[in-house]
N, C-alpha and C. Protein backbone atom coordinates (compact mmCIF):
# COMPACT_ATOMS: atom_id res chain seq x y z
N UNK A 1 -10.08 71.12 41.57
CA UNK A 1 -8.67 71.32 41.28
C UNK A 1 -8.03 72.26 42.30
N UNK A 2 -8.40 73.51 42.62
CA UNK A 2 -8.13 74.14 43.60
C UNK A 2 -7.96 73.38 44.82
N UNK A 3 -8.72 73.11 45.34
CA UNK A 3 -8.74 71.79 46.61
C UNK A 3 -7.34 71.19 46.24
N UNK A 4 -7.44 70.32 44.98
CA UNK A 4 -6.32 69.75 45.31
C UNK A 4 -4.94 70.15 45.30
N UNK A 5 -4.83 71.34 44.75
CA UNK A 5 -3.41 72.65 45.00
C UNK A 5 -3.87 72.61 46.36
N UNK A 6 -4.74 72.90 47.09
CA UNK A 6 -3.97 72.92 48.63
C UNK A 6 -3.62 71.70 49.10
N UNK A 7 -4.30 71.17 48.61
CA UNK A 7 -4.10 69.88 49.99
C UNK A 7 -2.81 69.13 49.72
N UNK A 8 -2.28 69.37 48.17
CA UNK A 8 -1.10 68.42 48.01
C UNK A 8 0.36 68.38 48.67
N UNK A 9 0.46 69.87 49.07
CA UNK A 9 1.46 70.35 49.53
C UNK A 9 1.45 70.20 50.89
N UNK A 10 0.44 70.40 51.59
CA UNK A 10 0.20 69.67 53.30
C UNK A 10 0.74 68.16 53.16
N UNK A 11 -0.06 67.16 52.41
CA UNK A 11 0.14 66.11 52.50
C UNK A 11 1.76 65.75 52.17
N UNK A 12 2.47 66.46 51.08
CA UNK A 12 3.97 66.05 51.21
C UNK A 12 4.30 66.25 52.20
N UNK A 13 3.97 67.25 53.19
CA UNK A 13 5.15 68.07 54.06
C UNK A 13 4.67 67.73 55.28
N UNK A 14 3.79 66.72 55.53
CA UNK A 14 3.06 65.52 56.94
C UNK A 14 4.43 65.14 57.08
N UNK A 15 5.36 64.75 57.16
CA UNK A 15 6.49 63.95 57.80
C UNK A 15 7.07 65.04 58.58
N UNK A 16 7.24 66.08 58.16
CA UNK A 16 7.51 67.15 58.76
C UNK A 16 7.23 68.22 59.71
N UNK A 17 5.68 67.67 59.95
CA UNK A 17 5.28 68.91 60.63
C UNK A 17 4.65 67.61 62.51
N UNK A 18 5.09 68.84 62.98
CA UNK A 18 5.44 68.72 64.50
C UNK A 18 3.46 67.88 64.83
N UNK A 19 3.69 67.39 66.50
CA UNK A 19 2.40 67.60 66.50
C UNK A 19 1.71 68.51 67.46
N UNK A 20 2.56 68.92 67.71
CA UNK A 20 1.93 70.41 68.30
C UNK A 20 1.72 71.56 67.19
N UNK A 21 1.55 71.21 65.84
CA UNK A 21 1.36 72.09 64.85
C UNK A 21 -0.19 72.80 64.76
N UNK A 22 -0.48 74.25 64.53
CA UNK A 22 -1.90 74.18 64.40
C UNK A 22 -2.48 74.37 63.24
N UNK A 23 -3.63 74.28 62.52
CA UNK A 23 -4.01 74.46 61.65
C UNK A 23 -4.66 75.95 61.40
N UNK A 24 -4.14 77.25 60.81
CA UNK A 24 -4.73 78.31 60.53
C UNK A 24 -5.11 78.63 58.86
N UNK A 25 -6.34 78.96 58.79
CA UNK A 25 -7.49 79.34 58.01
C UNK A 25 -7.33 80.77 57.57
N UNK A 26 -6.85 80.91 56.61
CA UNK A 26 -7.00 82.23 56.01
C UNK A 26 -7.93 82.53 55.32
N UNK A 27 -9.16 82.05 54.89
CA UNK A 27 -9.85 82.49 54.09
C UNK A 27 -10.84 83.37 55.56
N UNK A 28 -10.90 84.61 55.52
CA UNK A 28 -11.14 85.33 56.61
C UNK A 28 -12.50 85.91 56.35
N UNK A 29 -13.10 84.96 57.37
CA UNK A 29 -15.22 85.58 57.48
C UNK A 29 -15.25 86.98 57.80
N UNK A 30 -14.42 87.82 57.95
CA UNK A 30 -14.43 89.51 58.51
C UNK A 30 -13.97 89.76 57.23
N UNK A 31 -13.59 89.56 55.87
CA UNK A 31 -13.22 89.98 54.37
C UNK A 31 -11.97 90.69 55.20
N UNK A 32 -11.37 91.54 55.61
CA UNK A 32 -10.15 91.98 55.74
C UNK A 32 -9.07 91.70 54.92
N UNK A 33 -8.87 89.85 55.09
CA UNK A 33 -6.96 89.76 54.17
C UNK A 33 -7.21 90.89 53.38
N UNK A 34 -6.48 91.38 53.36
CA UNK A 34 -6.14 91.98 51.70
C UNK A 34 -4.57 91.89 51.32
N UNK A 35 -4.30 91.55 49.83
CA UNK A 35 -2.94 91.86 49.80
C UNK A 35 -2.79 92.80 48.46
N UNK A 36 -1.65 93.79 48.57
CA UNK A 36 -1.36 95.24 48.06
C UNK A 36 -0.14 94.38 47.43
N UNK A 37 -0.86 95.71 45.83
CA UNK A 37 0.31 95.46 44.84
C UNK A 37 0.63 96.76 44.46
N UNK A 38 2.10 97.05 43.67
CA UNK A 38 2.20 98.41 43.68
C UNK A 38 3.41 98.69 42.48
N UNK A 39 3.22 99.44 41.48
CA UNK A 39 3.77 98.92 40.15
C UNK A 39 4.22 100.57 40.07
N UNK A 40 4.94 101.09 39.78
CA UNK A 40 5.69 102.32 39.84
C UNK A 40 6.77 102.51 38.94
N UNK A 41 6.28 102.94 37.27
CA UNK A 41 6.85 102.76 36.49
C UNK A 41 7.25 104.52 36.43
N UNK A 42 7.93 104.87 35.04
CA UNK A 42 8.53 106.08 34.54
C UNK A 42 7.07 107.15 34.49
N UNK A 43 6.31 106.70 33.96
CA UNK A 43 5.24 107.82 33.75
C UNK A 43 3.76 107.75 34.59
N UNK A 44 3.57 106.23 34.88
CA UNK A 44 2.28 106.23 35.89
C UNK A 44 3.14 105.28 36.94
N UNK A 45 2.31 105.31 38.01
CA UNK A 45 2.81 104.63 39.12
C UNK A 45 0.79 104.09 39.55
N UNK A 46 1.05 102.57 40.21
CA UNK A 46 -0.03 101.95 40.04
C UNK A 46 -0.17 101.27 40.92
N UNK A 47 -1.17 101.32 41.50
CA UNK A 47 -1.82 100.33 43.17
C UNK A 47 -2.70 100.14 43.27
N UNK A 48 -2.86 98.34 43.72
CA UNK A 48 -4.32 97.66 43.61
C UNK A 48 -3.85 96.66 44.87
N UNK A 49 -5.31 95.94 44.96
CA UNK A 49 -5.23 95.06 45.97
C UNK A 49 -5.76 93.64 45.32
N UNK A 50 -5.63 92.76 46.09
CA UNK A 50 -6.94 91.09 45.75
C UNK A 50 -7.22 90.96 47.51
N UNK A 51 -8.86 90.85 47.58
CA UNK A 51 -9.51 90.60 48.69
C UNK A 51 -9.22 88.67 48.81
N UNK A 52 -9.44 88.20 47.49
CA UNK A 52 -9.99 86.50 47.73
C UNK A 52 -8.30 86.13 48.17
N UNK A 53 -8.36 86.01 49.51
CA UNK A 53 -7.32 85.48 50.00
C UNK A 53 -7.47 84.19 50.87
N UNK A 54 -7.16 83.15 50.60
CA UNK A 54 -7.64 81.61 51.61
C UNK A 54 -6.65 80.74 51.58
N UNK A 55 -6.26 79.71 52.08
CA UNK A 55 -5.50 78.82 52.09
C UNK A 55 -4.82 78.73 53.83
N UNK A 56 -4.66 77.27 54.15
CA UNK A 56 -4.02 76.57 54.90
C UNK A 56 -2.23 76.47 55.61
N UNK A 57 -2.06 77.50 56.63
CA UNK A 57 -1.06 77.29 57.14
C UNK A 57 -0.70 76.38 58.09
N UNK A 58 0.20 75.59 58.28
CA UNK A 58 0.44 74.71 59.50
C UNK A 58 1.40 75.65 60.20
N UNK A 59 1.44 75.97 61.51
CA UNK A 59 2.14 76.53 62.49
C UNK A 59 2.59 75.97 63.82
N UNK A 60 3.62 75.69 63.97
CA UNK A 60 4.11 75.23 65.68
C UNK A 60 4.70 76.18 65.97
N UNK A 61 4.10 76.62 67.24
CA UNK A 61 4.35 78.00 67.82
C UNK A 61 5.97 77.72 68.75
N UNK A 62 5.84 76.58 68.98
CA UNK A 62 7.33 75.95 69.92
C UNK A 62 8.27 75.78 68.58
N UNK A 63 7.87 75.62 66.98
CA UNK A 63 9.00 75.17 66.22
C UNK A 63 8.31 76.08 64.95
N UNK A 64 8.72 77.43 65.19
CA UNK A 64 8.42 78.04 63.47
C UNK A 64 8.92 77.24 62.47
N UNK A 65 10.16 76.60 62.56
CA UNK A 65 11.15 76.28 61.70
C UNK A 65 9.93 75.21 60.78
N UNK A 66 9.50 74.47 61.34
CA UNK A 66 8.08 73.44 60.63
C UNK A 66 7.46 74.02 59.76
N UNK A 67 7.16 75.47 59.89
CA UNK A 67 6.06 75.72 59.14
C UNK A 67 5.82 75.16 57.45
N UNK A 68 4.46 74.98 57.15
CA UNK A 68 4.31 74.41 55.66
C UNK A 68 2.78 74.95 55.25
N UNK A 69 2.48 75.06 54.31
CA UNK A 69 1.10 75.44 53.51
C UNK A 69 1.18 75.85 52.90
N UNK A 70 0.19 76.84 52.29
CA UNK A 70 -0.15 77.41 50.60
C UNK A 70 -1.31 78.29 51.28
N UNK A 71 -0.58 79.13 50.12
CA UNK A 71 -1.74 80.74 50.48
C UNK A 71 -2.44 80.98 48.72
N UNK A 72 -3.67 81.15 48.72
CA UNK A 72 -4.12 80.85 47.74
C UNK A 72 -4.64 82.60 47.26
N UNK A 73 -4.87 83.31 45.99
CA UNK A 73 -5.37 84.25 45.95
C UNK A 73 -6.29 84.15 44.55
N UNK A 74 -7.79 84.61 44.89
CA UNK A 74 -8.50 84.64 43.75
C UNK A 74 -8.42 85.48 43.07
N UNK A 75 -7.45 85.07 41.60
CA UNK A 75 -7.43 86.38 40.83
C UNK A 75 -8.35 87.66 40.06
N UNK A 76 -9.34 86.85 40.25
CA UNK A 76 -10.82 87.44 39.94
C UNK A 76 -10.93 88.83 41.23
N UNK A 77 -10.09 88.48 42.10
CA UNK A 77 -10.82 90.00 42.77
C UNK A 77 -9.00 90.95 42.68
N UNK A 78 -8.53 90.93 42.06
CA UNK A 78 -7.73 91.52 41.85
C UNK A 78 -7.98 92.97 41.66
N UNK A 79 -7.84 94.00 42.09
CA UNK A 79 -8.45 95.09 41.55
C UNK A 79 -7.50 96.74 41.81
N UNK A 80 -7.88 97.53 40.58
CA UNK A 80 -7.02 98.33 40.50
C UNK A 80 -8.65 99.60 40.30
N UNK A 81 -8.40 100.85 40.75
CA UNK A 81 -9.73 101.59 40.77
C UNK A 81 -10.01 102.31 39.71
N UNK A 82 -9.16 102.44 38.51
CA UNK A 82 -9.74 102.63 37.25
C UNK A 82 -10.29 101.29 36.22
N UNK A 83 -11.97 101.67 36.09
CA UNK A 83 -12.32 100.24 35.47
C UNK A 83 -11.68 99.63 34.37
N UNK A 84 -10.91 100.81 33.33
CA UNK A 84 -10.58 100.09 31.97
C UNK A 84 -9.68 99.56 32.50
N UNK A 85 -8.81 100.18 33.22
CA UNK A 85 -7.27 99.42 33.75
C UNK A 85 -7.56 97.95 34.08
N UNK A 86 -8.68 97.95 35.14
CA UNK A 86 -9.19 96.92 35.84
C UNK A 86 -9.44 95.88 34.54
N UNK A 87 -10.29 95.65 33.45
CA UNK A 87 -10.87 95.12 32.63
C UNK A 87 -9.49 94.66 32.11
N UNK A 88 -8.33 95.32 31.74
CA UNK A 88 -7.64 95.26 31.11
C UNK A 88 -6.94 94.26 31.45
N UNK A 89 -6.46 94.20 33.08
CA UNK A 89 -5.80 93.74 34.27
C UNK A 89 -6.18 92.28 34.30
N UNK A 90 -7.71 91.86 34.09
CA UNK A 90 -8.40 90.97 33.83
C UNK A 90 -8.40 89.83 32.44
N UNK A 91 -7.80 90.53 32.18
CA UNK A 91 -8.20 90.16 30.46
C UNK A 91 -6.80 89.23 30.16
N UNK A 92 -6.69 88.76 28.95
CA UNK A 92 -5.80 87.67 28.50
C UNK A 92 -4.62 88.06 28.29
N UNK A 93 -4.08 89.35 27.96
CA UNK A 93 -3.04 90.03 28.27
C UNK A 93 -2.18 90.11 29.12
N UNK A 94 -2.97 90.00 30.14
CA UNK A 94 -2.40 90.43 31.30
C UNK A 94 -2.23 89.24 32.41
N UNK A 95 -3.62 89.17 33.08
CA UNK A 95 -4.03 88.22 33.85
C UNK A 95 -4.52 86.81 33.35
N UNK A 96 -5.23 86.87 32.75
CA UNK A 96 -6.02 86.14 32.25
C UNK A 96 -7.14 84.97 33.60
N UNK A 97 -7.71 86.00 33.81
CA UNK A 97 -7.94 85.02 35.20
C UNK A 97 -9.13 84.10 34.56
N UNK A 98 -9.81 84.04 33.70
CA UNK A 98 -10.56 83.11 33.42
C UNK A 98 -9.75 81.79 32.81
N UNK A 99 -8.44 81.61 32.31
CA UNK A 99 -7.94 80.61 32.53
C UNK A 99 -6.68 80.38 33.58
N UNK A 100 -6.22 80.95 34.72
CA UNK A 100 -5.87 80.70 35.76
C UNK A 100 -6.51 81.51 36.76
N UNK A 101 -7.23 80.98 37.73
CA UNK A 101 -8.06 81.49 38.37
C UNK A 101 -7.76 81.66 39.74
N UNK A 102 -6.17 81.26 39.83
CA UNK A 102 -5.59 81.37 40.87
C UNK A 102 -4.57 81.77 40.81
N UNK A 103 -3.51 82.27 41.92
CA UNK A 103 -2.33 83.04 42.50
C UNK A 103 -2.12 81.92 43.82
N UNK A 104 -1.06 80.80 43.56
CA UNK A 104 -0.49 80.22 44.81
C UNK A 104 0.43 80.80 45.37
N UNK A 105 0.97 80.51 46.40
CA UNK A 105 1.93 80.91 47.34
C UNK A 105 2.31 79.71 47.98
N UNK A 106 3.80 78.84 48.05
CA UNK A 106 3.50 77.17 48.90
C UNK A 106 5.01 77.90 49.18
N UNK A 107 4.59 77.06 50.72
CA UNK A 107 5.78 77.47 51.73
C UNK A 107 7.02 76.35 51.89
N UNK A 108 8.39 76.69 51.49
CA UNK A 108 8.84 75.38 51.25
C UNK A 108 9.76 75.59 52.76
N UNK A 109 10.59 76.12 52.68
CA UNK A 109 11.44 76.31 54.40
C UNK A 109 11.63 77.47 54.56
N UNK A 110 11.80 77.65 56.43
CA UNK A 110 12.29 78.86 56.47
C UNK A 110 13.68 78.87 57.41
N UNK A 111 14.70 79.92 56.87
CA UNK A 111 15.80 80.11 57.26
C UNK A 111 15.81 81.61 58.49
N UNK A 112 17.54 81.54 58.98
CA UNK A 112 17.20 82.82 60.00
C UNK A 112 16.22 82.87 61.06
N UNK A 113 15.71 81.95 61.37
CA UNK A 113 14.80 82.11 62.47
C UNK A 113 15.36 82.75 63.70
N UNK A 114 14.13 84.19 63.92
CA UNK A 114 14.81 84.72 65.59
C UNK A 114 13.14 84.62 66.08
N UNK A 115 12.92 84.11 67.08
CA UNK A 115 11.88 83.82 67.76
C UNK A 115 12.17 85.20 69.03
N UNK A 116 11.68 85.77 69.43
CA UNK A 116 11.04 86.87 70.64
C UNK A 116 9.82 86.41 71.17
N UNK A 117 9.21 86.24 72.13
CA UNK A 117 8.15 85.13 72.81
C UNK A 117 7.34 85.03 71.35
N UNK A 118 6.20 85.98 71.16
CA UNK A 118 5.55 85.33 70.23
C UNK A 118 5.24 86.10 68.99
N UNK A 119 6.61 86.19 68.42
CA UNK A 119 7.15 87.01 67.10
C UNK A 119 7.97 86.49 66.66
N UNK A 120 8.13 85.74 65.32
CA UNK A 120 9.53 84.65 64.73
C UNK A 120 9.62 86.26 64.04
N UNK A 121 10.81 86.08 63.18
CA UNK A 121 11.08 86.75 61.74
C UNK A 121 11.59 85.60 61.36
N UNK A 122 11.84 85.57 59.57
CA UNK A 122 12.24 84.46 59.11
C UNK A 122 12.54 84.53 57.43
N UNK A 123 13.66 84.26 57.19
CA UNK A 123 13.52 84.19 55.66
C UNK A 123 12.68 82.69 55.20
N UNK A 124 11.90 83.37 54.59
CA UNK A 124 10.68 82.14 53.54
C UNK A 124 11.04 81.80 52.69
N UNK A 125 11.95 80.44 52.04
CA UNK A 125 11.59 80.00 50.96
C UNK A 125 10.58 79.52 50.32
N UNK A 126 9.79 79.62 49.29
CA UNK A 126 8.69 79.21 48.66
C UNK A 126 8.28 79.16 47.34
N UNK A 127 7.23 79.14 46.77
CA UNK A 127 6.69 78.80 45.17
C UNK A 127 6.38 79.96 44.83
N UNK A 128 6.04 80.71 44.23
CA UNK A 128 4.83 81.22 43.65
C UNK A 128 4.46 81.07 42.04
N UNK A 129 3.21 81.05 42.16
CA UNK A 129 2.64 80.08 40.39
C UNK A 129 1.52 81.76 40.23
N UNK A 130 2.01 82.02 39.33
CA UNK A 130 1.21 83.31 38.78
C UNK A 130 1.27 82.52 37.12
N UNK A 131 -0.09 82.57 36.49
CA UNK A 131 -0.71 81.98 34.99
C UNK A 131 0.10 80.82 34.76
N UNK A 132 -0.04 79.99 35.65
CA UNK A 132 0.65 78.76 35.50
C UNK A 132 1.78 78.51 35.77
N UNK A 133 2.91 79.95 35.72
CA UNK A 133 4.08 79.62 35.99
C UNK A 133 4.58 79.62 37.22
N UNK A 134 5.40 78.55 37.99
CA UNK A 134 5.85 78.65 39.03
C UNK A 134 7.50 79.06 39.53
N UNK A 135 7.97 79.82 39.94
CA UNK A 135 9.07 80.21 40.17
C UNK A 135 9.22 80.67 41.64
N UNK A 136 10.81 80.06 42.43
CA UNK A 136 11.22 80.54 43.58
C UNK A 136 10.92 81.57 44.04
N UNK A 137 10.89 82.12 45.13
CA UNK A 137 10.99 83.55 45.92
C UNK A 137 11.39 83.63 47.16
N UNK A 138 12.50 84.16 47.55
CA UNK A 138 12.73 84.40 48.93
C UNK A 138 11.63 85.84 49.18
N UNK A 139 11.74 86.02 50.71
CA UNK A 139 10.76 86.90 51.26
C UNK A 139 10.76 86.90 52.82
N UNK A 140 11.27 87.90 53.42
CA UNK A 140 11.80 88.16 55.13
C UNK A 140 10.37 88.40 55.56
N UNK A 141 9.35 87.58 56.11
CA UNK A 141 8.33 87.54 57.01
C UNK A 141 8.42 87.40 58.52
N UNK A 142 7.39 88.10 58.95
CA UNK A 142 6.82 88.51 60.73
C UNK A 142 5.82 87.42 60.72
N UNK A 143 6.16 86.51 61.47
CA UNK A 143 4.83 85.94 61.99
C UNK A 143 4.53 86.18 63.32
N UNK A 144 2.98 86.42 63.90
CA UNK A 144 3.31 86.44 65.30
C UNK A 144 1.85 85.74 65.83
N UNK A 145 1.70 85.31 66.58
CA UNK A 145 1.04 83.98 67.29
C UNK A 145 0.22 84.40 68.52
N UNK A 146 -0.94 84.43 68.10
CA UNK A 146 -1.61 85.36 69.29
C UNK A 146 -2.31 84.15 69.71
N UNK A 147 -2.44 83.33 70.81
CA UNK A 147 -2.63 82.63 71.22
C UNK A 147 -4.20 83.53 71.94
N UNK A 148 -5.34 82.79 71.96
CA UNK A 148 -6.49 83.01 72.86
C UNK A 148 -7.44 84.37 72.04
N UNK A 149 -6.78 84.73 70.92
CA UNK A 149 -7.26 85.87 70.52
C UNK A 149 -8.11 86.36 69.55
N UNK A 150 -8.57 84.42 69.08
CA UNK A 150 -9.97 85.08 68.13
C UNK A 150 -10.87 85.33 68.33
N UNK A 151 -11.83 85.16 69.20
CA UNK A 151 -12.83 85.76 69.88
C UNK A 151 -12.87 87.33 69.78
N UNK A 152 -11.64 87.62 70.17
CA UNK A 152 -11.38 89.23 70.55
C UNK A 152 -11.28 90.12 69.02
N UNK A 153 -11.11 89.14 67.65
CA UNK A 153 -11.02 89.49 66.78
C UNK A 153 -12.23 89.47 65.95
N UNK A 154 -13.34 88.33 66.38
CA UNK A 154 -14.48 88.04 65.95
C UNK A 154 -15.81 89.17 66.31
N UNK A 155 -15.50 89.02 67.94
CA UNK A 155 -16.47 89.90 68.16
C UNK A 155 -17.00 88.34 69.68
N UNK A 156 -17.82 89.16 70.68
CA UNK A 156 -18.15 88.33 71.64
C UNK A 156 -18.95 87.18 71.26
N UNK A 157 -19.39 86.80 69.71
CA UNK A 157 -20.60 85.75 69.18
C UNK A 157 -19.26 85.19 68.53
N UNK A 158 -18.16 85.10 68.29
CA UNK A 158 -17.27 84.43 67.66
C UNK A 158 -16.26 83.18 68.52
N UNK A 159 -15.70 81.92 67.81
CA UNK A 159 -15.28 81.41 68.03
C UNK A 159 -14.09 81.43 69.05
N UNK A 160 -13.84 80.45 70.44
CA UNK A 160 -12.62 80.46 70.92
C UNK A 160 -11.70 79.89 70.05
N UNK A 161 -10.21 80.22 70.20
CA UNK A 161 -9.23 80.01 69.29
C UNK A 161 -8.10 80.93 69.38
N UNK A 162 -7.40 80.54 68.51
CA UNK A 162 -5.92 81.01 68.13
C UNK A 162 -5.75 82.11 66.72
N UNK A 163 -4.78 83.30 66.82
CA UNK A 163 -4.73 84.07 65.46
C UNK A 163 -2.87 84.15 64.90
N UNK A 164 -3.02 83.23 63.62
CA UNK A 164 -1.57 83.70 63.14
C UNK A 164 -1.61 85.35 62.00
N UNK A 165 -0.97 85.86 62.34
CA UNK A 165 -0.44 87.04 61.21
C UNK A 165 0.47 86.89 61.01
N UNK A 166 0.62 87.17 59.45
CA UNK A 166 1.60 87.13 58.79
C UNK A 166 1.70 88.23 58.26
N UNK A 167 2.81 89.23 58.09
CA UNK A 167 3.06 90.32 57.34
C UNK A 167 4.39 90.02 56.40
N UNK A 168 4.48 90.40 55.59
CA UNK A 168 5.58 90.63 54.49
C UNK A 168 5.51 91.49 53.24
N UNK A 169 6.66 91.98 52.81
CA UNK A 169 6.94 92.66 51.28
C UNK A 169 8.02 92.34 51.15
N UNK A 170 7.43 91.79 49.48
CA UNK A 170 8.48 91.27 48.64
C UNK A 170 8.42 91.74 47.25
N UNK A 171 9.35 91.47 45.89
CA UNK A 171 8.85 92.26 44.65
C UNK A 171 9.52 90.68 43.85
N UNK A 172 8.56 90.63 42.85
CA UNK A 172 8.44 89.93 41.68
C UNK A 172 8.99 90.76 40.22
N UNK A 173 9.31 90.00 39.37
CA UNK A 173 8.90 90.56 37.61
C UNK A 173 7.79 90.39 37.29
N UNK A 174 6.67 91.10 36.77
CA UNK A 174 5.79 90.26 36.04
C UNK A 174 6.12 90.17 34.38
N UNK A 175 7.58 90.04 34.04
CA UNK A 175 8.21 89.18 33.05
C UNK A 175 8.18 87.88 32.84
N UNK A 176 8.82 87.67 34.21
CA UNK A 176 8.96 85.86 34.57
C UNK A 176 8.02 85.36 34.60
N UNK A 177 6.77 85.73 34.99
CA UNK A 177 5.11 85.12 35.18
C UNK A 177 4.67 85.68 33.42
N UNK A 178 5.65 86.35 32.50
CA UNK A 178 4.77 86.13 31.22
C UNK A 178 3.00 87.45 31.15
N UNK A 179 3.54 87.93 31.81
CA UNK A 179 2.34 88.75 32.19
C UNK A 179 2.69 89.91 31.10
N UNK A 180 2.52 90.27 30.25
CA UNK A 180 2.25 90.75 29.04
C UNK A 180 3.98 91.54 29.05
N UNK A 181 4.74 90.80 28.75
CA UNK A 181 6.20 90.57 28.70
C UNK A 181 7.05 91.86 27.72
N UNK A 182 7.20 92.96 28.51
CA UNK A 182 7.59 93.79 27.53
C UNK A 182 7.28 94.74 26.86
N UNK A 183 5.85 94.86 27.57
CA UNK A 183 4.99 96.02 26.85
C UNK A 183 4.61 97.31 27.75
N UNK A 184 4.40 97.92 27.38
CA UNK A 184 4.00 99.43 28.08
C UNK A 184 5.10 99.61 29.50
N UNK A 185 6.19 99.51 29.35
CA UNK A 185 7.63 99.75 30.61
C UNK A 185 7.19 101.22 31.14
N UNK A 186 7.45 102.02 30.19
CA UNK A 186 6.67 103.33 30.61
C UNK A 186 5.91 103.65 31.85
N UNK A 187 4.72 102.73 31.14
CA UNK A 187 3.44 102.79 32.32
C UNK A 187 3.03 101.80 33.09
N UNK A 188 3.77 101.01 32.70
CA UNK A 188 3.33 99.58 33.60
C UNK A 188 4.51 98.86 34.15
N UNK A 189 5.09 99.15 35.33
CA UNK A 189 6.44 98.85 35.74
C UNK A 189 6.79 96.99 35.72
N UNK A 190 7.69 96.69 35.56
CA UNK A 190 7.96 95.34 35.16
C UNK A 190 8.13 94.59 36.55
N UNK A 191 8.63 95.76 37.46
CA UNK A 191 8.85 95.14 39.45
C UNK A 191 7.07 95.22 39.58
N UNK A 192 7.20 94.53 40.07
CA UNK A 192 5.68 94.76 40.97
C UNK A 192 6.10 94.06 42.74
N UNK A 193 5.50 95.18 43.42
CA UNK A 193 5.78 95.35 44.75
C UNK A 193 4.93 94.41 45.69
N UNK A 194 5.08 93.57 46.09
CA UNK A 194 3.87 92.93 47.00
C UNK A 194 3.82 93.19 48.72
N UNK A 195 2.57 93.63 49.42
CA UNK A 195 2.97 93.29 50.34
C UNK A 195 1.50 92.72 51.34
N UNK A 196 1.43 92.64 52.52
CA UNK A 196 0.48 92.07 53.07
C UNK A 196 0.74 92.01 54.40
N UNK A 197 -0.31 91.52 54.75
CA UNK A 197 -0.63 91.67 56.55
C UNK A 197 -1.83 91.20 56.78
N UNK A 198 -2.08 89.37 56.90
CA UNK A 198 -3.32 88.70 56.93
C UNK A 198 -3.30 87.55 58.23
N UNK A 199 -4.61 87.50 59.01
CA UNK A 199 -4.72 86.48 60.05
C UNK A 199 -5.41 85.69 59.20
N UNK A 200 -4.91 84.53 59.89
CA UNK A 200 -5.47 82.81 59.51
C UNK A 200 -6.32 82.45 61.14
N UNK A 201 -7.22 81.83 60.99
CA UNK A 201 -8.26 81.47 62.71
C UNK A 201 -7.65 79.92 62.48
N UNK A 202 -7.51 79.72 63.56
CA UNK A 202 -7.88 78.50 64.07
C UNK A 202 -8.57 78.33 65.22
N UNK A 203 -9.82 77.83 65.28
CA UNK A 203 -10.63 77.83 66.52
C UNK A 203 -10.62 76.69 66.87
N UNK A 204 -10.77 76.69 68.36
CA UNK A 204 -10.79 75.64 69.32
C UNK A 204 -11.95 74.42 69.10
């Protein structure tokens, strides 16, 4: 099922994408992705990360405007550094990651494009599906296109190839996603802050 959340959204958006497009790989063999969450309510203020970050970007470095894919996050590594919090975070209340076991991200267009040789900025329209639910999000992202530079990121035993990064922060409700809707405002802020800064490989 996962598989097929990625692949469905590539396959609509084939009419669209250039063929000088490349294929970048986020699920990253160096563990690095990480993406930061950050919840900053009246009485506690709260920050965690999720390592399981993977999914399929298409990129044309001559036409940002193309871009299309899905960024996938395993909610299972979601993690906050107090364990009960963590357990809690986990649990059916909240997350419930044993029946959604995923966090999509699908890229629908992007607006504003300013290209600088090999730095777009860009407003992102896109999905995001947190416990099933899917709802819009705009979000002003950096992409920048390091052409020749995975090797240099791998290490001298690593693949020739290409590195996209993507950085962005954006903020959600976790109202709208139903994420325990209304409870503890106090201590558990209802914005939750996202942000990130992850390479995808594509090797030669």
């Amino acid at each position: 099922m996962k598989l097929l959340l990625l692949i469905l959204p590539l396959v609509g958006a084939a009419a669209h994408i250039s063929a000088d497009s490349i294929s970048f790989d986020f699920a990253d063999p160096k563990g690095v992705n990480t993406i930061n969450f950050h919840l900053d309510a009246l009485l506690e203020s709260t920050s965690g990360n999720a390592k399981g970050v993977s999914g399929l970007i298409q990129y044309d470095p001559q036409n940002p405007g193309n871009t299309t894919g899905t960024l996938q996050i395993d909610t299972k590594s979601l993690y906050v550094a107090n364990p009960r919090m963590r357990e809690h975070l986990h649990g059916p209340t909240w997350m419930d990651v044993a029946k959604h076991p995923d966090i999509l991200f699908t890229v629908g267009s992007l607006k504003d494009i300013d290209t600088t040789g090999n730095i777009t900025t860009a407003d992102v329209n896109g999905e995001l599906t947190v416990k099933g639910v899917t709802r819009p999000v705009l979000a002003k992202a950096t992409l920048t296109y390091l052409k020749g530079k995975l090797k240099a990121r791998m290490g001298p035993r690593g693949p020739d190839g290409d590195i996209l990064v993507i950085r962005t922060k954006f903020s959600i409700n976790r109202t709208d996603y139903g994420i325990n809707s209304g409870q503890l405002i106090d201590r558990v802020s209802d914005e939750i802050e996202i942000s990130l800064s992850i390479a995808g490989q594509a090797p030669n």
